[in-house]
PDB file of N, CA and C in Angstrom:
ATOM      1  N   UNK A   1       7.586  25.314  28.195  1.00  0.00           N
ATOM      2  CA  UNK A   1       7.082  23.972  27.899  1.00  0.00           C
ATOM      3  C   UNK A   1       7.833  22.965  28.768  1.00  0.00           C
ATOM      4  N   UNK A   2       6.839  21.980  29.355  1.00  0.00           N
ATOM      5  CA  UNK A   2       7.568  21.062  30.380  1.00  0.00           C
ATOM      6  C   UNK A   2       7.920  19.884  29.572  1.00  0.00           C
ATOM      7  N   UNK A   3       8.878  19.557  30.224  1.00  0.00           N
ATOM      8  CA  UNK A   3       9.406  17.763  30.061  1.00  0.00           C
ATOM      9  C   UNK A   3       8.340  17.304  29.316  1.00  0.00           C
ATOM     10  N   UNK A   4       7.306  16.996  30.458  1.00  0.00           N
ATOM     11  CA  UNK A   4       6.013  15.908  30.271  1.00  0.00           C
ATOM     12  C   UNK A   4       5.039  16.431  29.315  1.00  0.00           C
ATOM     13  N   UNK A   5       5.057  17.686  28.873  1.00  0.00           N
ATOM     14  CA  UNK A   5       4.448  18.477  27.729  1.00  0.00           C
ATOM     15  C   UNK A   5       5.036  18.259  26.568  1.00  0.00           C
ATOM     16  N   UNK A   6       6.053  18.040  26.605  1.00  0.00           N
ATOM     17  CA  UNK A   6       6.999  18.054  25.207  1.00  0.00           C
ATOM     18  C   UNK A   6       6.647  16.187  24.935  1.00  0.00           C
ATOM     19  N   UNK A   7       7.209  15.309  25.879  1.00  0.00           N
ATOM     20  CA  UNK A   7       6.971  13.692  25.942  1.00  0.00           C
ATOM     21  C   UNK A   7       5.339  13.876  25.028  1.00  0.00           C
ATOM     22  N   UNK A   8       4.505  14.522  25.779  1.00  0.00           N
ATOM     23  CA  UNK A   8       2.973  14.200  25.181  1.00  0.00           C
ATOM     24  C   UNK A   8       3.094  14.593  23.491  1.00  0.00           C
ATOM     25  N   UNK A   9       3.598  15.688  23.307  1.00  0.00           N
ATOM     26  CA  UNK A   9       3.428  15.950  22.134  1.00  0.00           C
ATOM     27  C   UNK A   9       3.673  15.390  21.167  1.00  0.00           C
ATOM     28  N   UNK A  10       5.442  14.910  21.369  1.00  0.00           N
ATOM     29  CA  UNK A  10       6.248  14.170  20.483  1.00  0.00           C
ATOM     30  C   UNK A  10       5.135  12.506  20.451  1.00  0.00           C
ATOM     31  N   UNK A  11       5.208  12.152  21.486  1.00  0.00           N
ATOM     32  CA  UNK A  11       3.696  10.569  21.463  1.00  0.00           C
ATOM     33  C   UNK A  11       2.654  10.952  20.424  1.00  0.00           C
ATOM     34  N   UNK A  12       2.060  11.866  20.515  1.00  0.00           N
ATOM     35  CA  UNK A  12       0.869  12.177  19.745  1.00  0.00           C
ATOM     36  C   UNK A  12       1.254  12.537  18.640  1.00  0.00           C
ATOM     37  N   UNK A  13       2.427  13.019  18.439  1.00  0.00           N
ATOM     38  CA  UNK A  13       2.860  13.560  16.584  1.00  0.00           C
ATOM     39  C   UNK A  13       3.441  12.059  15.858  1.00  0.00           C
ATOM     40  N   UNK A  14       3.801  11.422  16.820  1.00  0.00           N
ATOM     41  CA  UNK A  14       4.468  10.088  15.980  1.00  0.00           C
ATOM     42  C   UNK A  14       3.041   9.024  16.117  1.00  0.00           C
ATOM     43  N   UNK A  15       2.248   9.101  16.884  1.00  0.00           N
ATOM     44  CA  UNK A  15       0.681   8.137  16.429  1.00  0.00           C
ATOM     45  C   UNK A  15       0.494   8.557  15.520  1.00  0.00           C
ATOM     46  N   UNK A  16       0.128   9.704  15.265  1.00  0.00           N
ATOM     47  CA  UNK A  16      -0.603  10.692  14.124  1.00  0.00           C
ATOM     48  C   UNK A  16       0.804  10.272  12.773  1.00  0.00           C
ATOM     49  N   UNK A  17       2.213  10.416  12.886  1.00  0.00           N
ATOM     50  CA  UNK A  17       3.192   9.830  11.949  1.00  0.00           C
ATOM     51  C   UNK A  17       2.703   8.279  11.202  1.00  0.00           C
ATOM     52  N   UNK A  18       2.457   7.619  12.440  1.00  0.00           N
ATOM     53  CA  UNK A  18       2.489   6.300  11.690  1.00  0.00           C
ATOM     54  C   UNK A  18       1.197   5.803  11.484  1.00  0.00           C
ATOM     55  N   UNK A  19      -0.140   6.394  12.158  1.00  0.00           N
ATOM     56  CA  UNK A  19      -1.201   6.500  11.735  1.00  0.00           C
ATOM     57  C   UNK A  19      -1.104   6.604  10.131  1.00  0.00           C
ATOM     58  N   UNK A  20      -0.506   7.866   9.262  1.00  0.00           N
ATOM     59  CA  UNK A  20      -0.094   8.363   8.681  1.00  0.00           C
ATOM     60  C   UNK A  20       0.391   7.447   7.776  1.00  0.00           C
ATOM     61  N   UNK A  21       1.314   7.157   7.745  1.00  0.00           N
ATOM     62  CA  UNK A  21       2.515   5.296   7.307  1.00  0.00           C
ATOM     63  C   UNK A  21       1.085   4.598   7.349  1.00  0.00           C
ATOM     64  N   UNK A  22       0.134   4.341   7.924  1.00  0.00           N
ATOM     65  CA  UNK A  22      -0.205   2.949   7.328  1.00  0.00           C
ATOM     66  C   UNK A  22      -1.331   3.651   6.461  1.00  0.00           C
ATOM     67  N   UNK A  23      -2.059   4.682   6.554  1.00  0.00           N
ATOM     68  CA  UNK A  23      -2.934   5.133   5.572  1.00  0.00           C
ATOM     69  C   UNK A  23      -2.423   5.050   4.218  1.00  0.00           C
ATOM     70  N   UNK A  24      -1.112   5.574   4.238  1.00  0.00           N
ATOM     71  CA  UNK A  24      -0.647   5.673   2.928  1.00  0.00           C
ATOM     72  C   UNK A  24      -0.625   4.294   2.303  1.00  0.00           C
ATOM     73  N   UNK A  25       0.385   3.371   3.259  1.00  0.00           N
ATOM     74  CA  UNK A  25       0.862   1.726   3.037  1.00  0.00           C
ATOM     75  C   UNK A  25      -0.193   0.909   2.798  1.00  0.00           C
ATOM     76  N   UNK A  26      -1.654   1.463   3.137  1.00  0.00           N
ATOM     77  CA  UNK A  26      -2.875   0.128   2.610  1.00  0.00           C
ATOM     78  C   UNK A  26      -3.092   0.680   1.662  1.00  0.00           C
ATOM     79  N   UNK A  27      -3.184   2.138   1.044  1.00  0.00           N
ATOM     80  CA  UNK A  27      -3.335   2.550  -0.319  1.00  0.00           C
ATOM     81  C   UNK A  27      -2.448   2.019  -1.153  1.00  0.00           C
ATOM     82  N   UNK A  28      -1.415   2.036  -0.888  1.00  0.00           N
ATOM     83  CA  UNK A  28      -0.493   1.798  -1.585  1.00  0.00           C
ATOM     84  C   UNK A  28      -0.427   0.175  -2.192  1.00  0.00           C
ATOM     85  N   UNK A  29      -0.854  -0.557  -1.018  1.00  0.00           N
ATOM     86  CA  UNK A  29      -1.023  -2.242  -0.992  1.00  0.00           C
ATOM     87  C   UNK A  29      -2.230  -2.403  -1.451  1.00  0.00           C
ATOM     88  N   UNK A  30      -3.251  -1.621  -1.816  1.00  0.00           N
ATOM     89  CA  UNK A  30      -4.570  -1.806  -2.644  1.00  0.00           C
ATOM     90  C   UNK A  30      -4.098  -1.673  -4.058  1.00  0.00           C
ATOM     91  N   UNK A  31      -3.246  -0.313  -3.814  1.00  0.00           N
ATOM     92  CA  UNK A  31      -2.729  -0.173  -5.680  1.00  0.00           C
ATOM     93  C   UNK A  31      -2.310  -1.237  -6.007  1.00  0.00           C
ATOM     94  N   UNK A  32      -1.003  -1.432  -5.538  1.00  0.00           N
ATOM     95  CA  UNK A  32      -0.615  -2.741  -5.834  1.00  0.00           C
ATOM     96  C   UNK A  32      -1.576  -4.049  -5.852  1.00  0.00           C
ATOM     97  N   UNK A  33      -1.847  -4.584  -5.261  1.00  0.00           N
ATOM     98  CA  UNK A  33      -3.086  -5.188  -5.687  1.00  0.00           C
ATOM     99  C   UNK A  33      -3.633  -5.754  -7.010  1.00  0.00           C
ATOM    100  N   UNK A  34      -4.069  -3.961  -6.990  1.00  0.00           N
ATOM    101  CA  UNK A  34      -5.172  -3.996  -8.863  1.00  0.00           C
ATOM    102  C   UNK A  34      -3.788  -4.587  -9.719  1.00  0.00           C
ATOM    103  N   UNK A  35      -2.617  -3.906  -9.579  1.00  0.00           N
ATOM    104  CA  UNK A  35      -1.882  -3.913 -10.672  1.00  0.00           C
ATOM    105  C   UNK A  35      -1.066  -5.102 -10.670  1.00  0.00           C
ATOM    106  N   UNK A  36      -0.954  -6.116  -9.642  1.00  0.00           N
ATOM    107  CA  UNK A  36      -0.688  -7.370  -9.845  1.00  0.00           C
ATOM    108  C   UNK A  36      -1.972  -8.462 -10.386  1.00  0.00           C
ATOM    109  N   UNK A  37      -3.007  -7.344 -10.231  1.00  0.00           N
ATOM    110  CA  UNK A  37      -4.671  -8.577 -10.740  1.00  0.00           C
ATOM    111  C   UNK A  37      -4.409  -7.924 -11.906  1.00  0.00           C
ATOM    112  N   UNK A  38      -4.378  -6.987 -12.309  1.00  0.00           N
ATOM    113  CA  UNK A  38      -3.862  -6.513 -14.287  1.00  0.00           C
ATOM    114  C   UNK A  38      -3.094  -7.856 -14.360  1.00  0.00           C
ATOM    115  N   UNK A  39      -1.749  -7.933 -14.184  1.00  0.00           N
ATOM    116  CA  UNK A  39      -0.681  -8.267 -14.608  1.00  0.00           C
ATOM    117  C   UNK A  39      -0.421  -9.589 -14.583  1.00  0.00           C
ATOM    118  N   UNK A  40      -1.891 -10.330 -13.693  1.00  0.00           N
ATOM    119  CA  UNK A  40      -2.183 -11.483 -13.822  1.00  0.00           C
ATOM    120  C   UNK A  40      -2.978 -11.968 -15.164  1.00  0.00           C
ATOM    121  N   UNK A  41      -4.314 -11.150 -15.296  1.00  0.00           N
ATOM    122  CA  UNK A  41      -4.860 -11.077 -15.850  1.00  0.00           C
ATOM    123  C   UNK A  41      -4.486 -11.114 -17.410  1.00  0.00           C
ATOM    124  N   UNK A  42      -3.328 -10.057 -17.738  1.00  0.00           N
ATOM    125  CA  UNK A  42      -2.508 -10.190 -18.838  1.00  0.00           C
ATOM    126  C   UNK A  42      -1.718 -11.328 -19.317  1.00  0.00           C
ATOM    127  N   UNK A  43      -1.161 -11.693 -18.523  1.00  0.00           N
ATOM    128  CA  UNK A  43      -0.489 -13.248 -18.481  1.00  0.00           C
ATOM    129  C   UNK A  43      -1.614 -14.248 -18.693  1.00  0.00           C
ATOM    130  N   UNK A  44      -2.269 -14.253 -18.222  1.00  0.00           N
ATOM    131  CA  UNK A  44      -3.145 -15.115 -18.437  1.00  0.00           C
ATOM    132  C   UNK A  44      -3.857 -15.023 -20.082  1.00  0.00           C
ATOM    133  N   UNK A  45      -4.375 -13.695 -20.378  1.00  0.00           N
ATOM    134  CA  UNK A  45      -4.676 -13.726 -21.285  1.00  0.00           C
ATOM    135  C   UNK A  45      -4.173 -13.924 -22.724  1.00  0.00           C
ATOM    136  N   UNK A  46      -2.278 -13.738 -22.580  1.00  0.00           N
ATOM    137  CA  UNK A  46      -1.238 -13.941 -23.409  1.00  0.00           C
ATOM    138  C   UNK A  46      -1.469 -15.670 -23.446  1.00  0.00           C
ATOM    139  N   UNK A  47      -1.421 -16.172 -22.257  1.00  0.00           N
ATOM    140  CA  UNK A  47      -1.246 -17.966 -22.756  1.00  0.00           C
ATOM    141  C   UNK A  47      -2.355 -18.162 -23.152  1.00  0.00           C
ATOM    142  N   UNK A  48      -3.329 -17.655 -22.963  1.00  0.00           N
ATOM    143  CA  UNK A  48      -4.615 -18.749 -23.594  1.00  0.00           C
ATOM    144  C   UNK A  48      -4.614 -18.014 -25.021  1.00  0.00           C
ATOM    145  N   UNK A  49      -4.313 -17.247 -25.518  1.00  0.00           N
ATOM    146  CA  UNK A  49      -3.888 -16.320 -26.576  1.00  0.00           C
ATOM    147  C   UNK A  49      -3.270 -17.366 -27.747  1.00  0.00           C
ATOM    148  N   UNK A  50      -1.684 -17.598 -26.778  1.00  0.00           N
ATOM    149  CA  UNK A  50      -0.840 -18.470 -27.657  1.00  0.00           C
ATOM    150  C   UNK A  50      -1.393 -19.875 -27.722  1.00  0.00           C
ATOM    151  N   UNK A  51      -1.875 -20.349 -26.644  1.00  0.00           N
ATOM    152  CA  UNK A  51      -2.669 -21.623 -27.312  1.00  0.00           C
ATOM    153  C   UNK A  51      -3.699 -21.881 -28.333  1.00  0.00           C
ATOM    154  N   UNK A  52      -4.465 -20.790 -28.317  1.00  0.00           N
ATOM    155  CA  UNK A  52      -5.611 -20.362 -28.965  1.00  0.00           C
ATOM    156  C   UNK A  52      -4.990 -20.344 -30.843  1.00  0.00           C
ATOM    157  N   UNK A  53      -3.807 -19.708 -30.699  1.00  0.00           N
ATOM    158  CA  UNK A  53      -2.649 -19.022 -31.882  1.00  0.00           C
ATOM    159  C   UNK A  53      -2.119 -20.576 -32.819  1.00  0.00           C
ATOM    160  N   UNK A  54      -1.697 -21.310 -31.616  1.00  0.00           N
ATOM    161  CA  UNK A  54      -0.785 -22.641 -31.832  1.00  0.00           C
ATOM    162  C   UNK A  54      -1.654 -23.295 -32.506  1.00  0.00           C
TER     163      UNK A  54
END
């Protein structure tokens, strides 16, 4: 295996790496997401709750 064979490979395994990193990282930033629109949603529904209560 040459120099410039090995250079290509290692290039193409770390695109395919961080290709990789962001597939995961927008899933991950979608999850998050829902679960900050829950957690809004909850809050929200607690104060109009306690006003509703008061």
């Amino acid at each position: 295996m040459t120099q410039s064979e090995f250079s290509r490979v290692a290039r193409s395994n770390r695109r395919h790496a961080v290709k990789q990193m962001f597939g995961l990282s927008s899933a991950f930033g979608m999850f998050m997401a829902v679960v900050a629109i829950i957690a809004l949603t909850v809050a929200i529904g607690l104060v109009v709750w306690f006003l509703m209560v008061a």
